[in-house]
Protein backbone atom coordinates (compact mmCIF):
# COMPACT_ATOMS: atom_id res chain seq x y z
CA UNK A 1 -72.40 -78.95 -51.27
CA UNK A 2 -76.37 -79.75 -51.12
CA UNK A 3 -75.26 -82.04 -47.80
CA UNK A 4 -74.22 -78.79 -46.44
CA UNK A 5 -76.67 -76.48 -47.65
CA UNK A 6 -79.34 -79.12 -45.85
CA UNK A 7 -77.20 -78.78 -42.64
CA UNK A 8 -77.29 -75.42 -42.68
CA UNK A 9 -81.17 -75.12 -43.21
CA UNK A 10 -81.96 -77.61 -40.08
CA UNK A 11 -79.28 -75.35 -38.14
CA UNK A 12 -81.08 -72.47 -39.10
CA UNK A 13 -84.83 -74.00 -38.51
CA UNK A 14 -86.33 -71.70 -35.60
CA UNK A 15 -89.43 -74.80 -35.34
CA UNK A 16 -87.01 -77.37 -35.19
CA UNK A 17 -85.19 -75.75 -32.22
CA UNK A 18 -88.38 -74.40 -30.68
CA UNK A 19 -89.64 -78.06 -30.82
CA UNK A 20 -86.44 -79.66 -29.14
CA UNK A 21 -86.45 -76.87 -26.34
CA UNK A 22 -90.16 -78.27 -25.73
CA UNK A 23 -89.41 -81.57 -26.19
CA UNK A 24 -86.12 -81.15 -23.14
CA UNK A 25 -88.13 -79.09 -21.04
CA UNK A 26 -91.42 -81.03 -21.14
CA UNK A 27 -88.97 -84.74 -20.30
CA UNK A 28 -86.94 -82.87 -17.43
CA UNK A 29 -90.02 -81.47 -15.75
CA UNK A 30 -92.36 -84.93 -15.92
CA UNK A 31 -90.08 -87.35 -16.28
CA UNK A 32 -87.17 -85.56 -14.04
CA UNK A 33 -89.50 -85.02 -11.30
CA UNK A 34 -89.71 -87.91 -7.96
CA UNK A 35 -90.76 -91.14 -8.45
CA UNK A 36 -90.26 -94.88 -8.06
CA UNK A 37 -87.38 -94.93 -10.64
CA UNK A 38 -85.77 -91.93 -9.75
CA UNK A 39 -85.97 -91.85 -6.02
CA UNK A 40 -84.66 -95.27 -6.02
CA UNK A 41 -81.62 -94.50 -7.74
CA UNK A 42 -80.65 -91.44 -5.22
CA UNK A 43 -81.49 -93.87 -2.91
CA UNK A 44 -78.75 -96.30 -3.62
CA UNK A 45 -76.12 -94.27 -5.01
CA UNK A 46 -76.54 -92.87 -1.35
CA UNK A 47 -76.96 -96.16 0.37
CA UNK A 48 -74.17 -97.85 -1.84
CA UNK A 49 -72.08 -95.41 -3.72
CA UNK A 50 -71.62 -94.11 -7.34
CA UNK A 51 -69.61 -97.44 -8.03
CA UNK A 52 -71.79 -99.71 -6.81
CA UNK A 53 -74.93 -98.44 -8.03
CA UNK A 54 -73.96 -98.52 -11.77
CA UNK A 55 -75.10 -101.52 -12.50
CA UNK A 56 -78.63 -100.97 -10.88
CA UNK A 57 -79.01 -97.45 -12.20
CA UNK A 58 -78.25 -98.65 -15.83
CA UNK A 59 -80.97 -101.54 -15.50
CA UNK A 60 -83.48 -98.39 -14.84
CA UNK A 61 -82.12 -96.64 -17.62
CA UNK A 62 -82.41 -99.38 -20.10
CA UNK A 63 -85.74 -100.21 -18.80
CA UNK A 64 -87.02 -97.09 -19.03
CA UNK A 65 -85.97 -96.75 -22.79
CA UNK A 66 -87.57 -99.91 -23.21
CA UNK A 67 -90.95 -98.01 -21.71
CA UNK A 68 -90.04 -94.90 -24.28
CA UNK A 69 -90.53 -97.66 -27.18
CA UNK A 70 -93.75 -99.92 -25.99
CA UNK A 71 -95.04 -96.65 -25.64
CA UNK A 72 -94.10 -94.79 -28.82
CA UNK A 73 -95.25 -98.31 -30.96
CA UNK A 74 -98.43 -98.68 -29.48
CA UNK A 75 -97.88 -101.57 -27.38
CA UNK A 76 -99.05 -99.91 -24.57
CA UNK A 77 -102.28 -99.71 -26.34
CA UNK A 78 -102.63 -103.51 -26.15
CA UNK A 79 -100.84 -103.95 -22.40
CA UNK A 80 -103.68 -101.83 -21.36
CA UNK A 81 -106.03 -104.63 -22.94
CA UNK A 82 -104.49 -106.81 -20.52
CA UNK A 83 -105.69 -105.86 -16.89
CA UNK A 84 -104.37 -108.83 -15.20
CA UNK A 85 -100.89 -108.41 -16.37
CA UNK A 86 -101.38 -104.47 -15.08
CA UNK A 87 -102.09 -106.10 -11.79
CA UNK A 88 -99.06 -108.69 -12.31
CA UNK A 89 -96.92 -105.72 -12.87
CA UNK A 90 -98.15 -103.71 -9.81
CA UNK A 91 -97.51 -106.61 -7.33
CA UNK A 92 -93.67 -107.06 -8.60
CA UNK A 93 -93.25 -103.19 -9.18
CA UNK A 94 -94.50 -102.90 -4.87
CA UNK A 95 -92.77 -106.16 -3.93
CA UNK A 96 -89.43 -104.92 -5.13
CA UNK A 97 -89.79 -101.53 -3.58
CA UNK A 98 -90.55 -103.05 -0.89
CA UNK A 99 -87.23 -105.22 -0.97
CA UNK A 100 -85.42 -102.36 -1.85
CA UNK A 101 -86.63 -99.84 1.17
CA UNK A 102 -85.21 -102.97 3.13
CA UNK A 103 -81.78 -103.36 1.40
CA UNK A 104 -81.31 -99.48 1.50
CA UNK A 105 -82.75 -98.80 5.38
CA UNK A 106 -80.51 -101.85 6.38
CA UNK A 107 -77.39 -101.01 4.28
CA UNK A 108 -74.01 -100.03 6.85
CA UNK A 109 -72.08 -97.30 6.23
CA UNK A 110 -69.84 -97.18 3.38
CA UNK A 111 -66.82 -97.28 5.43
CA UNK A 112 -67.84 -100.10 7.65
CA UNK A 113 -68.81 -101.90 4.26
CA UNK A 114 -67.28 -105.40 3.54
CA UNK A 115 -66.45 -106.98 0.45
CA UNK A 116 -69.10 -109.33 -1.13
CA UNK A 117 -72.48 -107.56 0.50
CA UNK A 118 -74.91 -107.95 -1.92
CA UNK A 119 -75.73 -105.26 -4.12
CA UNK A 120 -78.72 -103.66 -6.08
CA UNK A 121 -78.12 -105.59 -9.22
CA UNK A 122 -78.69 -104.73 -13.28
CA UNK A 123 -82.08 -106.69 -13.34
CA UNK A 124 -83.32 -105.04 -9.64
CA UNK A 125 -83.55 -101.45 -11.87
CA UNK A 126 -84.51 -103.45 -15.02
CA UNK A 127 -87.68 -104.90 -13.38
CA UNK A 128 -88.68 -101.84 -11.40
CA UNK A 129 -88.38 -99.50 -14.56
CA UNK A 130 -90.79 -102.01 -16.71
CA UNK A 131 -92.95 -102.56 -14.02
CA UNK A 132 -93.06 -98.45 -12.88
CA UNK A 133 -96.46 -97.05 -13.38
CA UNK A 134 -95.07 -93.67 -13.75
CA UNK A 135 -93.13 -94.18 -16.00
CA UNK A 136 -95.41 -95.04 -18.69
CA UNK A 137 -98.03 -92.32 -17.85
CA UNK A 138 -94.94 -89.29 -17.57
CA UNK A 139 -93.34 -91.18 -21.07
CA UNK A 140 -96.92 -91.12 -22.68
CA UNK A 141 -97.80 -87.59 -21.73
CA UNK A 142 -94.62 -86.30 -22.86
CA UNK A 143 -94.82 -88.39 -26.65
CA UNK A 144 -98.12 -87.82 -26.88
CA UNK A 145 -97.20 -83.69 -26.92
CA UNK A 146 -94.25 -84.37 -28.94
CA UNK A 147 -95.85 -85.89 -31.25
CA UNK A 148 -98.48 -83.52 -31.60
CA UNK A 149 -97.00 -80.56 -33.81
CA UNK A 150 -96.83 -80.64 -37.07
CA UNK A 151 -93.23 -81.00 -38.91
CA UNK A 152 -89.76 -79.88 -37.04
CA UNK A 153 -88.48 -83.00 -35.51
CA UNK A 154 -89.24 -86.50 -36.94
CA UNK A 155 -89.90 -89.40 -34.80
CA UNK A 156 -86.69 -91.06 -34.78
CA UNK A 157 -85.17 -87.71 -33.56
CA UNK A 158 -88.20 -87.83 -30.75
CA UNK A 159 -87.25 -90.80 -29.46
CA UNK A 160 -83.27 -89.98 -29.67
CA UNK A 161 -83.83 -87.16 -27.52
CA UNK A 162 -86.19 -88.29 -25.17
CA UNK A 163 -84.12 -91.58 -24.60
CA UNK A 164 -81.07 -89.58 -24.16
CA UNK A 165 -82.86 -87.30 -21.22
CA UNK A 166 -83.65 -90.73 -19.90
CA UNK A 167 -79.79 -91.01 -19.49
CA UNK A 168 -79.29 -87.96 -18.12
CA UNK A 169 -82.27 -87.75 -15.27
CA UNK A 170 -81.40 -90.92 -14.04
CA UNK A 171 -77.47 -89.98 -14.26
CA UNK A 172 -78.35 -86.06 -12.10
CA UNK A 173 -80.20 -88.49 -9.63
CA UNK A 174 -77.44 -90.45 -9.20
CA UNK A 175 -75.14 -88.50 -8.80
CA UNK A 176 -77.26 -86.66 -6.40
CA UNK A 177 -77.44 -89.51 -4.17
CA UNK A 178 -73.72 -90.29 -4.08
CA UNK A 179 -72.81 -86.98 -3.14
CA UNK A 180 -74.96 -87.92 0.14
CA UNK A 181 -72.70 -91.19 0.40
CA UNK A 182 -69.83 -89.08 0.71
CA UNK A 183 -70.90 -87.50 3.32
CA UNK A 184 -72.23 -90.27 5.59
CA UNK A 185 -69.10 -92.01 7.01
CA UNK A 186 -70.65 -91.94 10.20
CA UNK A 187 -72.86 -94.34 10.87
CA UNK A 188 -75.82 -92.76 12.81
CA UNK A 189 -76.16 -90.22 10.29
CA UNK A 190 -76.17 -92.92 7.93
CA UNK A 191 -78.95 -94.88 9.48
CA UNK A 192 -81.14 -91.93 9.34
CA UNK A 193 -80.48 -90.79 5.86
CA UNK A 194 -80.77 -94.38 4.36
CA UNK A 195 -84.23 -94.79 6.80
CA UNK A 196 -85.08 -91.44 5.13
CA UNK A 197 -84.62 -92.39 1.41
CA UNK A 198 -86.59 -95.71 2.35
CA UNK A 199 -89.47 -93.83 3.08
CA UNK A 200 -89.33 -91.79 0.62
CA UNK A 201 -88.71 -94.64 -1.65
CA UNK A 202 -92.06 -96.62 -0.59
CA UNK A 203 -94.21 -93.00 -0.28
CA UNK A 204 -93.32 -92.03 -3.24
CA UNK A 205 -94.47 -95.33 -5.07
CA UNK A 206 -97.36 -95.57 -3.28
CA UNK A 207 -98.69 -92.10 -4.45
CA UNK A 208 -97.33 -93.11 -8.10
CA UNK A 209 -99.73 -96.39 -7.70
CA UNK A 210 -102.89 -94.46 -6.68
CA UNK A 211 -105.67 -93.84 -9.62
């Protein structure tokens, strides 16, 4: 009986639900919007396929949560103590873009696709989303304003929601790109679509990398 009452009060708690339409809005709008991560993933689920690009859009997802809690326990505080692993991080973060642009500009058509081309793999999207300096600036700003009312939704609940819009930016972007793959069975418009999202890719980190 008190079990329900106390389900019925948090149901009922106008804060609580102004707090979590906040706390969704704030995460789609900063953390939905282009970047390094999220380009990337469009970017192979149209270079690749939905299919194939599981594996490299969950390693962005996962490392992206992992951002959610270095940032949310104060380790970032202490990584940015650390200026030469900042740098470290930078050089991967651009060589693996850079690697990527490649694999994506160079990928052929999915129809003219053989079995055994290599793929983006689980620890390509881990890597990037660790070593993404977007991602811990959007994550911070959007914690740091979470965080920043008083009462309505704990921490734990913070984090729950924000890791599950993680899930579900990365997933829209995804999907977004493999409805392009669909679509680009011929291969000059493939070319020019995959040389597109290349671009994009390595513009779109380079503006994420400036001060």
């Amino acid at each position: 009986m008190q079990g329900r009452r106390m389900a019925g009060q948090v149901l009922l708690d106008q804060q609580l639900w102004q707090q979590l339409l906040a706390l969704v809005l704030a995460s789609a709008i900063v953390m939905g919007s282009p970047g390094p991560a999220t380009i990337s993933v469009t970017a192979v689920g149209a270079a690749f396929g939905l299919r194939d690009s599981l594996r490299y859009a969950s390693g962005i997802v996962v490392g992206t949560v992992l951002v959610l809690l270095v940032v949310a326990t104060g380790i970032m505080a202490v990584l940015a103590a650390l200026p030469k692993l900042a740098a470290l991080l930078a050089v991967v973060s651009a060589a693996y873009i850079l690697y990527l642009a490649f694999k994506i500009a160079t990928a052929p058509p999915l129809a003219a696709r053989v079995g055994g081309a290599a793929l983006p793999t689980f620890l390509g999207g881990f890597l990037l989303a660790v070593a993404n300096p977007k991602a811990y600036v959007a994550i911070a700003a959007v914690f740091a304003g979470a965080s920043s009312g008083a009462g309505g939704l704990g921490i734990s609940a913070k984090l729950a929601v924000l890791a599950l819009m993680i899930v579900a930016i990365h997933l829209l972007w995804l999907l977004a790109g493999a409805a392009f793959a669909r679509l680009l069975r011929q291969p000059l418009a493939s070319r020019i679509i995959n040389l597109v999202f290349a671009v994009t890719l390595i513009a779109t980190a380079a503006l994420a990398a400036l001060p």
